[in-house]
PDB file of N, CA and C in Angstrom:
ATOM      1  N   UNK A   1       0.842  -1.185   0.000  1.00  0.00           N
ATOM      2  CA  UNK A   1       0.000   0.000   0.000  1.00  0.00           C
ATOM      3  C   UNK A   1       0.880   1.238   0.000  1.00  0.00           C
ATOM      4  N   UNK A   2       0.438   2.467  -0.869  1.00  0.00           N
ATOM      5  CA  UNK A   2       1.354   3.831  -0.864  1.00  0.00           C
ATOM      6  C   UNK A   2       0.690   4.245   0.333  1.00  0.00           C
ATOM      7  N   UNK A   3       0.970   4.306   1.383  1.00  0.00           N
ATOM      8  CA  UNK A   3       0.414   4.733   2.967  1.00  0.00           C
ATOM      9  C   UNK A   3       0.900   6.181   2.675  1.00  0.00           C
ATOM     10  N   UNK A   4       1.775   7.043   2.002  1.00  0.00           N
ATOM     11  CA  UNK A   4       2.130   8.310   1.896  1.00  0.00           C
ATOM     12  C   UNK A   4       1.188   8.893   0.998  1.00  0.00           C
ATOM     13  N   UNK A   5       0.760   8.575   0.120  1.00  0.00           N
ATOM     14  CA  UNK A   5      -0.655   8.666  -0.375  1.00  0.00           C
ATOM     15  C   UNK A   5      -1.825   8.930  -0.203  1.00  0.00           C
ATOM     16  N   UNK A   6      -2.299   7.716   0.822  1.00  0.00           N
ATOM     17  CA  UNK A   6      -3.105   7.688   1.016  1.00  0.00           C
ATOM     18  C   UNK A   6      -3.216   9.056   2.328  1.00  0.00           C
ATOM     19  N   UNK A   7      -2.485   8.980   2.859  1.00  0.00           N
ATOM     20  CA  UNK A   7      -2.257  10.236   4.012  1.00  0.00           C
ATOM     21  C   UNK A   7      -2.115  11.541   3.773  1.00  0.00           C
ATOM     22  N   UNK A   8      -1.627  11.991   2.017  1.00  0.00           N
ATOM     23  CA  UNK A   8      -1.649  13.148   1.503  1.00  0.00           C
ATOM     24  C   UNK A   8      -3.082  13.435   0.783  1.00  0.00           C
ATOM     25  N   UNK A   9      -4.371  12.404   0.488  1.00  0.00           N
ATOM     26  CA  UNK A   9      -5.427  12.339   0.138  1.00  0.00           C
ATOM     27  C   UNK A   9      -6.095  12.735   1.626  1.00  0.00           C
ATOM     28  N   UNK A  10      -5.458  11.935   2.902  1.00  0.00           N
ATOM     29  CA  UNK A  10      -6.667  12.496   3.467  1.00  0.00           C
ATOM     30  C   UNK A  10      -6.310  13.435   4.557  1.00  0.00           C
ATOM     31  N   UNK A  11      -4.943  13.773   4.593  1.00  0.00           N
ATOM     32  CA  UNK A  11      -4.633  15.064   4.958  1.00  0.00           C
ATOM     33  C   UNK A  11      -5.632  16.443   4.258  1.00  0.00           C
ATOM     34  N   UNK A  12      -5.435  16.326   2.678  1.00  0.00           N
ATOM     35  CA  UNK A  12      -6.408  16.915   1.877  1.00  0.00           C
ATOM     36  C   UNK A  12      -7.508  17.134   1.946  1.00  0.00           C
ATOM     37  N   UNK A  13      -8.386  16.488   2.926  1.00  0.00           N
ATOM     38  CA  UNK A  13      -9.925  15.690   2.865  1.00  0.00           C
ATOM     39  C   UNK A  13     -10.292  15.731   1.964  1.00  0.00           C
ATOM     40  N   UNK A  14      -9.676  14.613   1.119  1.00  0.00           N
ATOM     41  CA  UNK A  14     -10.326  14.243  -0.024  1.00  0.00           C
ATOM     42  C   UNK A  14     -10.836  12.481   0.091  1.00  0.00           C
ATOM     43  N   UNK A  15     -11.666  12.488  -0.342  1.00  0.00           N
ATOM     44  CA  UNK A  15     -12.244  11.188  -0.728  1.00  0.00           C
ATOM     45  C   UNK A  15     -11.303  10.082  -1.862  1.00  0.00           C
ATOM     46  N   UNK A  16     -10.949   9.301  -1.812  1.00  0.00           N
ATOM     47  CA  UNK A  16     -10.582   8.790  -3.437  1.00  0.00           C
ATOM     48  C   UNK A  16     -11.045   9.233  -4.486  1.00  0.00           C
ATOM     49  N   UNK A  17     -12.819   9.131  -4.528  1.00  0.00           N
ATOM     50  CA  UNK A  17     -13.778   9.558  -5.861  1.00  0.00           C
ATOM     51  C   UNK A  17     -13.138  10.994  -6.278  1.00  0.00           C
ATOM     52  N   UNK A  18     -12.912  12.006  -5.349  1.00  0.00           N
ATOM     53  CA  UNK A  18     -13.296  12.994  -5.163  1.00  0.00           C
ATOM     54  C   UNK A  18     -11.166  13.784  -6.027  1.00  0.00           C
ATOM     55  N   UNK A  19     -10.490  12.824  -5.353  1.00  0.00           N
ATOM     56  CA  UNK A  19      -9.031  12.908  -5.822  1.00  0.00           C
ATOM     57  C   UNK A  19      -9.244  12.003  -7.468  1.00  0.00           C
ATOM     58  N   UNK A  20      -9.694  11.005  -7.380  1.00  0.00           N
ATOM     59  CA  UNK A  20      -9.611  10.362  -8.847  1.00  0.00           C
ATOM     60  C   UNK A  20     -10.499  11.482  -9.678  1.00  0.00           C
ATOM     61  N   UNK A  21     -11.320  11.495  -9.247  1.00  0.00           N
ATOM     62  CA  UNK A  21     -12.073  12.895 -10.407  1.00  0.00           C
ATOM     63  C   UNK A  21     -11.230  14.014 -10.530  1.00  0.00           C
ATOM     64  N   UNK A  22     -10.294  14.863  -9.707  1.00  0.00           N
ATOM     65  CA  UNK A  22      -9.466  15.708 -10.100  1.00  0.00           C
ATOM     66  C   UNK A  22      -8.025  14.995 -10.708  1.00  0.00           C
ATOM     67  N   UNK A  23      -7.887  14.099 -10.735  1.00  0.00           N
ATOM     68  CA  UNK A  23      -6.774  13.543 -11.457  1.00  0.00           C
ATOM     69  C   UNK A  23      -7.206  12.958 -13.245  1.00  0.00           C
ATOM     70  N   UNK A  24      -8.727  12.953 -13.444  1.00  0.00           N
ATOM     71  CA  UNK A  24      -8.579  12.485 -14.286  1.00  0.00           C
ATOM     72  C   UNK A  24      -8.463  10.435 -14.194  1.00  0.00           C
ATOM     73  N   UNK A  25      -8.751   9.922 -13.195  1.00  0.00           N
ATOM     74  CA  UNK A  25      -9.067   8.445 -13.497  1.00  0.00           C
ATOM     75  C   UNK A  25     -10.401   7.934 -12.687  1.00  0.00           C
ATOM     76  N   UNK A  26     -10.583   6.795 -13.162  1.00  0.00           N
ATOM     77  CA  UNK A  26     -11.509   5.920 -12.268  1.00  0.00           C
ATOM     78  C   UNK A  26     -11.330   5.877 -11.013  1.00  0.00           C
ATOM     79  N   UNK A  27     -12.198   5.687 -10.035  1.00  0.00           N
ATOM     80  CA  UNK A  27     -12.283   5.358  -8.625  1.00  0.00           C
ATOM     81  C   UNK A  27     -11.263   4.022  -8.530  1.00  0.00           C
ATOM     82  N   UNK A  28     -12.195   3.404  -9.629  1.00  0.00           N
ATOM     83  CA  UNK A  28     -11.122   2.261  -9.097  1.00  0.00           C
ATOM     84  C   UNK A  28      -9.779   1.835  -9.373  1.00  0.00           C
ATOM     85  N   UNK A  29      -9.217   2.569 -10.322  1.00  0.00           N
ATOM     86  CA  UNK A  29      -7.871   3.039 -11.129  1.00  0.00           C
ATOM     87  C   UNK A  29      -7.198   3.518  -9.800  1.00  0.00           C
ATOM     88  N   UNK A  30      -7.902   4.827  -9.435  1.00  0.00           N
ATOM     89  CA  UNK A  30      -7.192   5.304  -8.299  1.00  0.00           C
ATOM     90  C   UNK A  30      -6.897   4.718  -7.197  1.00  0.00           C
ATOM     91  N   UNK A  31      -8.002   3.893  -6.270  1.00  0.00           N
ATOM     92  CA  UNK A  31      -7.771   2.604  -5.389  1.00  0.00           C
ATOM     93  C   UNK A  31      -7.223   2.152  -5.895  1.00  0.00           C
ATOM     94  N   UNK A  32      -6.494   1.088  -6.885  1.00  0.00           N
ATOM     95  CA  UNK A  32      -5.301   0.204  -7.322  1.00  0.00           C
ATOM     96  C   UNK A  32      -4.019   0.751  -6.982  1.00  0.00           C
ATOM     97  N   UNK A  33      -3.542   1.972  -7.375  1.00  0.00           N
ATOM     98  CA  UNK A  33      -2.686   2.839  -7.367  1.00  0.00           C
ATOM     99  C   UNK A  33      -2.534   3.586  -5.774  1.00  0.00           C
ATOM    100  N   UNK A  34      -3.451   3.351  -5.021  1.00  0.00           N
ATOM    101  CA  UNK A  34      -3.194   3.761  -3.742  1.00  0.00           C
ATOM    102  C   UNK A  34      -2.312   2.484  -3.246  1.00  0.00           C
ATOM    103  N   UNK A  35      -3.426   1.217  -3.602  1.00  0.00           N
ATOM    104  CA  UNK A  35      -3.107  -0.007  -2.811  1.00  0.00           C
ATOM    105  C   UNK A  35      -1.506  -0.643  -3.397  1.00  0.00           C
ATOM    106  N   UNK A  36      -0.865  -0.090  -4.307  1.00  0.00           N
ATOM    107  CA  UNK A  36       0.037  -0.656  -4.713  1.00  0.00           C
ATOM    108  C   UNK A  36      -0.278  -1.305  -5.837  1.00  0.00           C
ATOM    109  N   UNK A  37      -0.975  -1.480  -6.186  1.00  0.00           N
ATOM    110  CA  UNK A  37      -1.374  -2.525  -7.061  1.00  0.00           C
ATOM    111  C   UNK A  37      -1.115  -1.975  -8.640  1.00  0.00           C
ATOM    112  N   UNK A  38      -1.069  -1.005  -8.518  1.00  0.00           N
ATOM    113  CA  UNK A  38      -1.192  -0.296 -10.250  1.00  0.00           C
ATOM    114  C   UNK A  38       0.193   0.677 -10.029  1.00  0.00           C
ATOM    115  N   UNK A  39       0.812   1.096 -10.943  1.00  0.00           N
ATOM    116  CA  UNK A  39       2.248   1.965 -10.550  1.00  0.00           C
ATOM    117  C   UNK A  39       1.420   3.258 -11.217  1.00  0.00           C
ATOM    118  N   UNK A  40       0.352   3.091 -11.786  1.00  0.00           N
ATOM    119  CA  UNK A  40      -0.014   4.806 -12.491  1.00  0.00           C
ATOM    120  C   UNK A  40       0.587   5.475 -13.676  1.00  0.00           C
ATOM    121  N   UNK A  41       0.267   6.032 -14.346  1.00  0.00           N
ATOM    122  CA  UNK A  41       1.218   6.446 -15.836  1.00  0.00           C
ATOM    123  C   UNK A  41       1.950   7.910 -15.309  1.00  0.00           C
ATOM    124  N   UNK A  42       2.469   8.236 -16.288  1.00  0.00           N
ATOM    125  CA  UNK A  42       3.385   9.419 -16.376  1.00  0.00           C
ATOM    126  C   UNK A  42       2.013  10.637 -15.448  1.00  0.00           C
ATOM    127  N   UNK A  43       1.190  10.575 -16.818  1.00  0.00           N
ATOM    128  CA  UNK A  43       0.180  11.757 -16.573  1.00  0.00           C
ATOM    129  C   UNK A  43      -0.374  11.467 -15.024  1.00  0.00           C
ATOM    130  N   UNK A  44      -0.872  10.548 -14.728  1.00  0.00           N
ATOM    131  CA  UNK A  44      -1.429  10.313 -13.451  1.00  0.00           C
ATOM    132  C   UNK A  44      -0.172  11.424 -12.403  1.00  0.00           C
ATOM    133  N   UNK A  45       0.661  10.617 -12.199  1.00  0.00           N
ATOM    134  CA  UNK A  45       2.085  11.944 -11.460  1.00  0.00           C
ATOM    135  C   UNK A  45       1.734  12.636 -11.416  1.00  0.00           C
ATOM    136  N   UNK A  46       2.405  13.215 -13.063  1.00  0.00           N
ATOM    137  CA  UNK A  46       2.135  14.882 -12.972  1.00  0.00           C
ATOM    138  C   UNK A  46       0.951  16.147 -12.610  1.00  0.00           C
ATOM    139  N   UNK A  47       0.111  15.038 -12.962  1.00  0.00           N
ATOM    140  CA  UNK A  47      -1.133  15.785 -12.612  1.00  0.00           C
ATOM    141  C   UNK A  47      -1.199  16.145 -11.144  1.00  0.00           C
ATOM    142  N   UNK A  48      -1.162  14.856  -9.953  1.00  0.00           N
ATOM    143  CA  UNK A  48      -0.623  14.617  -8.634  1.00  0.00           C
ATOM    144  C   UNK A  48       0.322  15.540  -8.500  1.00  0.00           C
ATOM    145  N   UNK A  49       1.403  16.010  -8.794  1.00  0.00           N
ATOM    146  CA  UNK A  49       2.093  16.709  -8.475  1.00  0.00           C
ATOM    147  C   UNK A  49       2.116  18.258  -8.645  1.00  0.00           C
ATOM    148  N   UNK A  50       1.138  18.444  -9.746  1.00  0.00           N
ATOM    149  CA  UNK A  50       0.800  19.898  -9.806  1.00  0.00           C
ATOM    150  C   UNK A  50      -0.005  19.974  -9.067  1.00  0.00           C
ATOM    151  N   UNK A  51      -1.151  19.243  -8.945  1.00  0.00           N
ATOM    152  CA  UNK A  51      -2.537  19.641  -7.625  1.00  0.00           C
ATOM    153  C   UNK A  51      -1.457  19.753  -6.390  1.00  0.00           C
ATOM    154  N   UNK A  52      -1.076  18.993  -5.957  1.00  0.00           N
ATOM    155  CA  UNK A  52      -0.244  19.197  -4.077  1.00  0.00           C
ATOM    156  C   UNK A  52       0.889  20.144  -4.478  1.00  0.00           C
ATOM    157  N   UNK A  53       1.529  20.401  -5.565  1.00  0.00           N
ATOM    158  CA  UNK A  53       2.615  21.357  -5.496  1.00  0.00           C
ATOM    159  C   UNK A  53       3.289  20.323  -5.042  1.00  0.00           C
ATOM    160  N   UNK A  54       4.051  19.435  -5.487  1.00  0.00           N
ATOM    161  CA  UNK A  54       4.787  18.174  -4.849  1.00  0.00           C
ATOM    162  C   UNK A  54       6.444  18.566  -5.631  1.00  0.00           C
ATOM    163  N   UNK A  55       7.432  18.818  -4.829  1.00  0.00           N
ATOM    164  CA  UNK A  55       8.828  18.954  -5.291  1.00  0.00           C
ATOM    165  C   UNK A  55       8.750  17.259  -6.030  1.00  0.00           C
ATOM    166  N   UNK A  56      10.140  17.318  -6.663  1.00  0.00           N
ATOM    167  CA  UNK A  56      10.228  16.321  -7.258  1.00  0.00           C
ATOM    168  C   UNK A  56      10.722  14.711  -6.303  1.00  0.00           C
ATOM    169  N   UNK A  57      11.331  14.975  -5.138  1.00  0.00           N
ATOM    170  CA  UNK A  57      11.770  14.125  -3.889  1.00  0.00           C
ATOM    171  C   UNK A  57      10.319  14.189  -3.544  1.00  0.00           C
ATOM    172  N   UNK A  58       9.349  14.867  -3.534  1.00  0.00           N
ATOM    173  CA  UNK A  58       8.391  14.507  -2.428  1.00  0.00           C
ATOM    174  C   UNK A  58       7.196  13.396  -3.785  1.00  0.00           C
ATOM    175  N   UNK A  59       7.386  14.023  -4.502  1.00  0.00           N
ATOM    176  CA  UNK A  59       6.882  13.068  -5.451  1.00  0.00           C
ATOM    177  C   UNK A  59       7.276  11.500  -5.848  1.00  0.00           C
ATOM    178  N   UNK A  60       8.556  11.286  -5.756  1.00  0.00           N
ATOM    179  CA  UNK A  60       9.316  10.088  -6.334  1.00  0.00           C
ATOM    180  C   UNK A  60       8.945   9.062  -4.863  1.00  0.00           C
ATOM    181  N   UNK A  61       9.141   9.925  -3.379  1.00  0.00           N
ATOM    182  CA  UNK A  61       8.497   9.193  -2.422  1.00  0.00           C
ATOM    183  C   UNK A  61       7.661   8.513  -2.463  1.00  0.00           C
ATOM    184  N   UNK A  62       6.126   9.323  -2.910  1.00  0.00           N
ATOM    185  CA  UNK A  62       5.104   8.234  -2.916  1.00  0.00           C
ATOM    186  C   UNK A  62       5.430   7.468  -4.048  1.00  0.00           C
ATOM    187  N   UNK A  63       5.902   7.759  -5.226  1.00  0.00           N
ATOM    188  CA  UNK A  63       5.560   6.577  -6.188  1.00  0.00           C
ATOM    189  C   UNK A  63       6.362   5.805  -5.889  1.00  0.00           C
ATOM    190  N   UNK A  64       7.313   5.710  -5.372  1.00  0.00           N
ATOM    191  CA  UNK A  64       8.047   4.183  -4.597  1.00  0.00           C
ATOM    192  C   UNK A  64       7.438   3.485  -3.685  1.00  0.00           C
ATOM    193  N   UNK A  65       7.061   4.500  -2.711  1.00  0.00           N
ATOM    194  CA  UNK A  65       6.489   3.877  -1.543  1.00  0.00           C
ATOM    195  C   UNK A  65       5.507   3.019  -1.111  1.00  0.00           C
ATOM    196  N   UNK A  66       5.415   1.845  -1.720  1.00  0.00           N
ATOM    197  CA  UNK A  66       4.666   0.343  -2.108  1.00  0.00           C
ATOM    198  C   UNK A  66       4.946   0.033  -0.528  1.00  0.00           C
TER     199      UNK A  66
END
């Protein structure tokens, strides 16, 4: 599970639905990709990283962080 993720979603109070609809994927695209299960494409990131303002270290964190 990206537990850094999931903690920057609900630091946010955001819902999954509510983060996958501003990212641009499925609910359940986005749950995969929380749970580890999906690594996410390029665009998925970047998008993630422009909404939080994510430096590039704070970004590469979660997407490792399985």
């Amino acid at each position: 599970m990206r537990t850094d993720l999931k903690v920057l979603r609900v630091k946010n109070k955001l819902t999954q639905q509510q983060l996958a609809d501003k990212l641009g994927v499925s609910v359940v695209t986005y749950n995969l990709i929380e749970q580890g299960k999906r690594q996410g494409s390029k665009d998925f990131w970047f998008k993630l990283q422009q909404l939080f303002k994510l430096a590039d270290g704070e970004l590469w964190q979660l997407y490792i962080n399985n």
